[in-house]
Protein backbone atom coordinates (compact mmCIF):
# COMPACT_ATOMS: atom_id res chain seq x y z
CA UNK A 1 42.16 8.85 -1.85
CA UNK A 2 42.16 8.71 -5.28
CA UNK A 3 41.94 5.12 -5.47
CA UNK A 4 39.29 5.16 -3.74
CA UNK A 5 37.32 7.09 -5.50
CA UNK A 6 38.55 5.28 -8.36
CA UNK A 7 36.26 1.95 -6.85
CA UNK A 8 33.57 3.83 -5.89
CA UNK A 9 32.83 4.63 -9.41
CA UNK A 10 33.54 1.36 -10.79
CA UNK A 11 30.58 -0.16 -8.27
CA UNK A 12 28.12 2.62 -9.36
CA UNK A 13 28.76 1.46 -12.68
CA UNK A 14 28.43 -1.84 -11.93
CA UNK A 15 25.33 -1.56 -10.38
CA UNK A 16 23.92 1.07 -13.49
CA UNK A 17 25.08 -2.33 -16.16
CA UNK A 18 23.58 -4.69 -13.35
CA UNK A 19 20.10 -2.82 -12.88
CA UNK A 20 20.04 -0.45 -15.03
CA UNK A 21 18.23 3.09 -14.09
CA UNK A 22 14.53 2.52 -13.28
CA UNK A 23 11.25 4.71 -14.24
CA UNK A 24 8.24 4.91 -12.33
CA UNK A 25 4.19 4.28 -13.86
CA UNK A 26 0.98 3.93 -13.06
CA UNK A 27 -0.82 0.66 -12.62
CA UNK A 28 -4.12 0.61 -11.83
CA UNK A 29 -3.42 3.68 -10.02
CA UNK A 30 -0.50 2.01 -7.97
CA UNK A 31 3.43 3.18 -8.26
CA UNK A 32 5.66 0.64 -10.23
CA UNK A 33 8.93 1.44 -10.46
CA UNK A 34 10.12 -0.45 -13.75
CA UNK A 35 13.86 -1.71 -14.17
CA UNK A 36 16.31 -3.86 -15.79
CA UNK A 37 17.57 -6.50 -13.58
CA UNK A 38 21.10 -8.42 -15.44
CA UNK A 39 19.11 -6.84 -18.52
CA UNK A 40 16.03 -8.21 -17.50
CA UNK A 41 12.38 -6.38 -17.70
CA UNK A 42 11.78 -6.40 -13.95
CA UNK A 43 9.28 -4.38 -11.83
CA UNK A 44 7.68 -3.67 -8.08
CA UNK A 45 4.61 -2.23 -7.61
CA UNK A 46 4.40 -0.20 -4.31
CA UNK A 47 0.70 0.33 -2.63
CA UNK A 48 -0.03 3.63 -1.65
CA UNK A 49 0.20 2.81 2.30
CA UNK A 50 2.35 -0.41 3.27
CA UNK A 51 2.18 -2.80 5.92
CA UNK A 52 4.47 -2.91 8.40
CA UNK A 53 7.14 -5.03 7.48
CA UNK A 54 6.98 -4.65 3.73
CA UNK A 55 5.13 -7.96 2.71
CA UNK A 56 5.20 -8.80 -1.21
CA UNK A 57 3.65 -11.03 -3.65
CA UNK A 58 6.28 -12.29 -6.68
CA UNK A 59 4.89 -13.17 -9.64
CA UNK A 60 6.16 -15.93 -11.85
CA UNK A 61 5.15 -15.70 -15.15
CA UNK A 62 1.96 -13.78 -17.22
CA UNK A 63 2.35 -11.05 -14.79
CA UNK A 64 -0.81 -10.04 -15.98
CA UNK A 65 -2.92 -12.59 -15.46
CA UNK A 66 -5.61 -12.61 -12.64
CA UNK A 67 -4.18 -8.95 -11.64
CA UNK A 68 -7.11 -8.52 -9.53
CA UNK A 69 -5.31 -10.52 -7.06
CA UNK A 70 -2.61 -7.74 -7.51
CA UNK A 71 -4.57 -5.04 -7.41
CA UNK A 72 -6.48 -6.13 -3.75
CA UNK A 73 -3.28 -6.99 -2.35
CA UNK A 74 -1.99 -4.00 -3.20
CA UNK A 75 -4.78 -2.05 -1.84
CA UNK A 76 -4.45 -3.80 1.59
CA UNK A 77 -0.69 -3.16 1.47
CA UNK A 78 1.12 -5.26 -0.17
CA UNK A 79 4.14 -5.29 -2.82
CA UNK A 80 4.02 -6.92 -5.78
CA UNK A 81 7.15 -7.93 -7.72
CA UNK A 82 8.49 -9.72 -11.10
CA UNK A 83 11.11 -10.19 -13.28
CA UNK A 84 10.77 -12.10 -16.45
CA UNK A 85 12.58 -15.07 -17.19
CA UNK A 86 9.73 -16.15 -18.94
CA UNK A 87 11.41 -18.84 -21.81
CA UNK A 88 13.75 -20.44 -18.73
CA UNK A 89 10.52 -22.72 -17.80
CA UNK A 90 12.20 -22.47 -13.78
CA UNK A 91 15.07 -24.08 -14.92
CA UNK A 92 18.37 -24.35 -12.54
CA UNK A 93 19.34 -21.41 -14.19
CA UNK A 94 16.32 -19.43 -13.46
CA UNK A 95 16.40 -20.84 -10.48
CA UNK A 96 20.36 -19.01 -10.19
CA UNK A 97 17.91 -15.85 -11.36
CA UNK A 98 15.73 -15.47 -8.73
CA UNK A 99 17.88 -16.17 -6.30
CA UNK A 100 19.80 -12.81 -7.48
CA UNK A 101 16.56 -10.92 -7.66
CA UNK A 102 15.67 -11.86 -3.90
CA UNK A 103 18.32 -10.53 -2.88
CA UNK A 104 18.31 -7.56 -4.52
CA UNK A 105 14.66 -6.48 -3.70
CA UNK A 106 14.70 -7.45 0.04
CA UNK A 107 18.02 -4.90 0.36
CA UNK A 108 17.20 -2.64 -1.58
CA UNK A 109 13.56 -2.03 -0.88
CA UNK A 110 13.93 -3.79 2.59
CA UNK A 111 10.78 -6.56 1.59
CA UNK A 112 9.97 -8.70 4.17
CA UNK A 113 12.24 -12.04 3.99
CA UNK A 114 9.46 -14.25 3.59
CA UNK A 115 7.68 -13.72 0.17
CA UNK A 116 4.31 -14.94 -0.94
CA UNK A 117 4.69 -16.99 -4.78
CA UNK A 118 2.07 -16.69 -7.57
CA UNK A 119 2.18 -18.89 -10.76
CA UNK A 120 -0.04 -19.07 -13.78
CA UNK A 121 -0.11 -22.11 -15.55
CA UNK A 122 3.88 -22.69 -16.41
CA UNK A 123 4.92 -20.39 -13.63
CA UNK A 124 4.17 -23.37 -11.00
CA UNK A 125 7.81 -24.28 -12.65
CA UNK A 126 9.40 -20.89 -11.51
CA UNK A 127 7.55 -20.94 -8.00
CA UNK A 128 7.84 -23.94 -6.83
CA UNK A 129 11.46 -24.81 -8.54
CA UNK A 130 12.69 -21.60 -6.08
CA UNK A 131 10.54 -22.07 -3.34
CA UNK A 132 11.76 -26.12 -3.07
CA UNK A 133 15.92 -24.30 -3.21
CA UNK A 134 14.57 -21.97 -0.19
CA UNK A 135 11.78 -23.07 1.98
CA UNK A 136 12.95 -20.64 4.57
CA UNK A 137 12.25 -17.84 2.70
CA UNK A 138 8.61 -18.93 1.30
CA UNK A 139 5.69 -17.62 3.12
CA UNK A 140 3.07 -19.34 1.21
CA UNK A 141 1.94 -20.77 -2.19
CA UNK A 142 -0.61 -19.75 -4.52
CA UNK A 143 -1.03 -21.25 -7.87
CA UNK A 144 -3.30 -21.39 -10.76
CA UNK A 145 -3.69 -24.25 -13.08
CA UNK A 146 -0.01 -24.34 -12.98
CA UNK A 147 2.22 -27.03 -14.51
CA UNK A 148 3.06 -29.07 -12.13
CA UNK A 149 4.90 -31.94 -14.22
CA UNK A 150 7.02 -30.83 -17.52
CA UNK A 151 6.49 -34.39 -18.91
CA UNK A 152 2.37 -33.67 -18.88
CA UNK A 153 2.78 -29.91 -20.35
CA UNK A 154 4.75 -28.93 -22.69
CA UNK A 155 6.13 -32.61 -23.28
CA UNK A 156 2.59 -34.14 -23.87
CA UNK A 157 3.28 -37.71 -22.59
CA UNK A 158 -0.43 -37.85 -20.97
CA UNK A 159 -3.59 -36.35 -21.39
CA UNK A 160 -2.59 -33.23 -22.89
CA UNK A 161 -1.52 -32.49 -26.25
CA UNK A 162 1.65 -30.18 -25.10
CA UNK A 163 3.54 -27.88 -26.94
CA UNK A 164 6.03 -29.06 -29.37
CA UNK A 165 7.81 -25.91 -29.80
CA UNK A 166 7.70 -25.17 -25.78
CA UNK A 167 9.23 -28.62 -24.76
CA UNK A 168 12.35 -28.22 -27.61
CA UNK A 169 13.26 -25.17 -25.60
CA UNK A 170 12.56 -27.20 -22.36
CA UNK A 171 14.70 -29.26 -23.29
CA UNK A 172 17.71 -26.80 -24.09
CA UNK A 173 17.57 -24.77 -21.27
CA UNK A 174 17.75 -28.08 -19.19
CA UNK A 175 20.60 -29.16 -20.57
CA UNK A 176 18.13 -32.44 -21.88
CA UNK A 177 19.77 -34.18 -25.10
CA UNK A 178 16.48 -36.88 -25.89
CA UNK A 179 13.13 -37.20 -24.77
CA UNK A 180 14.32 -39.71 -22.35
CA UNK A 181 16.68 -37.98 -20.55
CA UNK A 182 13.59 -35.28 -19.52
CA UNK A 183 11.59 -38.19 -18.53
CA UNK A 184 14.51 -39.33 -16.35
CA UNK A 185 14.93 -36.16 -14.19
CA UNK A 186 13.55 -36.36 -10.51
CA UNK A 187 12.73 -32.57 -9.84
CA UNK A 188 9.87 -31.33 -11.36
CA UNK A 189 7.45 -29.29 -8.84
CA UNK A 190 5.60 -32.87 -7.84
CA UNK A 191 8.80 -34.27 -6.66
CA UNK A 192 11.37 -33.29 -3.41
CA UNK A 193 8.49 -31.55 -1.84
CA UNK A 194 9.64 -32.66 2.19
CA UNK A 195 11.63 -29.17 2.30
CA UNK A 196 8.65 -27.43 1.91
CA UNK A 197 6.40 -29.81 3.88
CA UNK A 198 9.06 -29.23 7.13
CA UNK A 199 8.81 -25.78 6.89
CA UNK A 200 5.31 -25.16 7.36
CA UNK A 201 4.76 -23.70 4.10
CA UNK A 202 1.17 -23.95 3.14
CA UNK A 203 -0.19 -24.05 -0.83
CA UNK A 204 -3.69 -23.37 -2.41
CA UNK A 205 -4.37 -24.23 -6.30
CA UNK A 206 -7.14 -22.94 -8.13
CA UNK A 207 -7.66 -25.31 -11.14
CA UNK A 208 -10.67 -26.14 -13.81
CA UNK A 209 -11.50 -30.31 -13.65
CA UNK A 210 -11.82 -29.24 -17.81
CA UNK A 211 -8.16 -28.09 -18.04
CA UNK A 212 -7.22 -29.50 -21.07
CA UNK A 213 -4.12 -28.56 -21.76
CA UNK A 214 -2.63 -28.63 -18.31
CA UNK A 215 -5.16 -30.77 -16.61
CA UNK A 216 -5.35 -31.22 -13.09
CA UNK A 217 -5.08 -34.96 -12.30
CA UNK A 218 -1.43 -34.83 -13.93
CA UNK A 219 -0.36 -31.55 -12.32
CA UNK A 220 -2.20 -29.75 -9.43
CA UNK A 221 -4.43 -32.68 -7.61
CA UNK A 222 -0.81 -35.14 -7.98
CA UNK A 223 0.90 -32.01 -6.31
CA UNK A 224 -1.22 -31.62 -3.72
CA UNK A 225 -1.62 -35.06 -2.86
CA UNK A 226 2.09 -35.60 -2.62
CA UNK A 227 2.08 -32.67 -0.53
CA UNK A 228 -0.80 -33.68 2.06
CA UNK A 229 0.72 -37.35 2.18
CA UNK A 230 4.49 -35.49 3.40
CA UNK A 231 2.46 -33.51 6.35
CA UNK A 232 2.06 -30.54 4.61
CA UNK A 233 -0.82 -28.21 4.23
CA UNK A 234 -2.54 -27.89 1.31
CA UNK A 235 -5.84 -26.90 -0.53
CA UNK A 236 -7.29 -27.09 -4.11
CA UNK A 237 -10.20 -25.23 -5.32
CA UNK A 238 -11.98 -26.20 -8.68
CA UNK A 239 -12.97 -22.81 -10.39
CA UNK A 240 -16.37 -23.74 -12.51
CA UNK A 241 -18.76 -20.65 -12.03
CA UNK A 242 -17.33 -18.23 -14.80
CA UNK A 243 -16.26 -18.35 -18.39
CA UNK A 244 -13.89 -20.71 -19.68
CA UNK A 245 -11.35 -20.58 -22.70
CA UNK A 246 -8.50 -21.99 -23.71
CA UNK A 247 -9.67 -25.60 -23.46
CA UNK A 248 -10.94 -25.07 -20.18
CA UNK A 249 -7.25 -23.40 -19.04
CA UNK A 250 -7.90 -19.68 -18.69
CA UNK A 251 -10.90 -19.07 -16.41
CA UNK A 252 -12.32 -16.70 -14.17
CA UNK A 253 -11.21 -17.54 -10.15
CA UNK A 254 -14.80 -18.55 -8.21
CA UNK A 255 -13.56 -16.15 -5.23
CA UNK A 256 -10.73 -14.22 -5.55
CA UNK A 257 -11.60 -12.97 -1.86
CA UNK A 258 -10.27 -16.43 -0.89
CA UNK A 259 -7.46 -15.95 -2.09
CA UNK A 260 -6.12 -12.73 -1.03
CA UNK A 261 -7.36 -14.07 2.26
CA UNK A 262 -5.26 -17.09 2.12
CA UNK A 263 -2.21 -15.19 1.27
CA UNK A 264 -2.73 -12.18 3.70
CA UNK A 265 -3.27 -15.09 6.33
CA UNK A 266 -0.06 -16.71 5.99
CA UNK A 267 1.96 -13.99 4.85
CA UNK A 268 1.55 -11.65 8.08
């Protein structure tokens, strides 16, 4: 008996280091219950009256960004989730990450298993780097101007200038040594998409044509293309009525209607 209350205490404790204790907020008058995930800032925000079945939107990266698809999701009933491993750039061990996180959301909150993925600009590497290791459990893809190709942003082999400092740490959390070595790898977003493709899973982009710094001819229009040419389903839409900054890559989504539509459509 008193072992075993010996191991009970030693998995609550585990579980305390693991996720830490959480504390609730407001956001835009929703719930979020803020934690540490494996010492991770992580959060879910809960809407006021779910759907059945618990469906979610995860976030990779600038959680922030575009939250009024957030906020209408949430007011139709959806979940929205995050947790930051925001200088991993999607990398395997991100990847490892995620996988973790998954799993412990759609236990412990009982989430629907299929999850629709967001990603701003580098977060196409988190979304589509997990999606591609678990098709099954993708419900559809939404992402805006995201990097589609490391080797156009942040290496800055083609049209863009990159990020110096960006693709250094690239480079180290991929376990790169040279410039080549990046160039040689086969499994950036573009590539290995047939997984996704087979399952059904289908992907909108919002881009702007005057995306500078991730433009769209290296990264979301070769993505989709590849996509399309495998069987899969896939749409872009070029964003070009509202402001632009950034060098055309933060701008304001032409109908953000359209895409809370697209993901309530395929998520439920």
């Amino acid at each position: 008996m008193k072992s075993c209350f010996i191991i009970v205490l030693i998995t609550i404790f585990s579980t305390i280091s693991s996720f830490g204790q959480s504390e609730t907020s407001d956001w835009k008058g929703f719930e979020r219950i803020n934690f540490k995930f494996e010492g991770r800032e992580a959060h879910l925000t809960r809407p006021e009256k779910p759907l059945p079945g618990n469906p979610w939107l995860w976030r990779g990266r600038f959680p922030g960004y575009h939250a009024e698809i957030d906020s209408m999701l949430l007011a139709k009933g959806f979940h929205v989730a995050y947790v930051n491993t925001d200088n991993q750039f999607g990398s395997p061990k991100a990847v490892a990450v995620w996988n973790r996180f998954y799993n412990h959301l759609v236990s412990t909150y009982t989430l629907q298993p299929k999850v629709a993925l967001h990603g701003h600009s580098r977060g196409g590497l988190f979304i589509y780097n997990w999606a591609k290791e678990n098709p099954e459990k993708v419900a559809c893809i939404y992402g805006d101007a995201v990097v589609c190709d490391f080797k156009s942003w942040p290496a800055g082999f083609g049209s863009s200038e990159g990020s110096k400092k960006a693709w250094e740490t690239l480079k180290a959390e991929y376990g790169f040594k040279t410039d080549e070595d990046a160039k040689a790898y086969t499994n950036n977003p573009i590539d290995n998409l047939e997984g996704l493709a087979h399952a059904g899973v289908p992907i909108l982009h919002t881009v702007s044509l005057k995306d500078g710094v991730v433009p769209a001819d290296e990264n979301s229009l070769k993505l989709i293309n590849n996509y399309i040419h495998l069987g899969g389903t896939a749409t872009v839409s070029p964003c070009k009525s509202g402001v632009q900054k950034s060098n055309g890559h933060h701008y304001d989504i032409d109908d953000p209607e359209m895409v809370v539509d697209f993901i309530i459509k395929n998520t439920l």
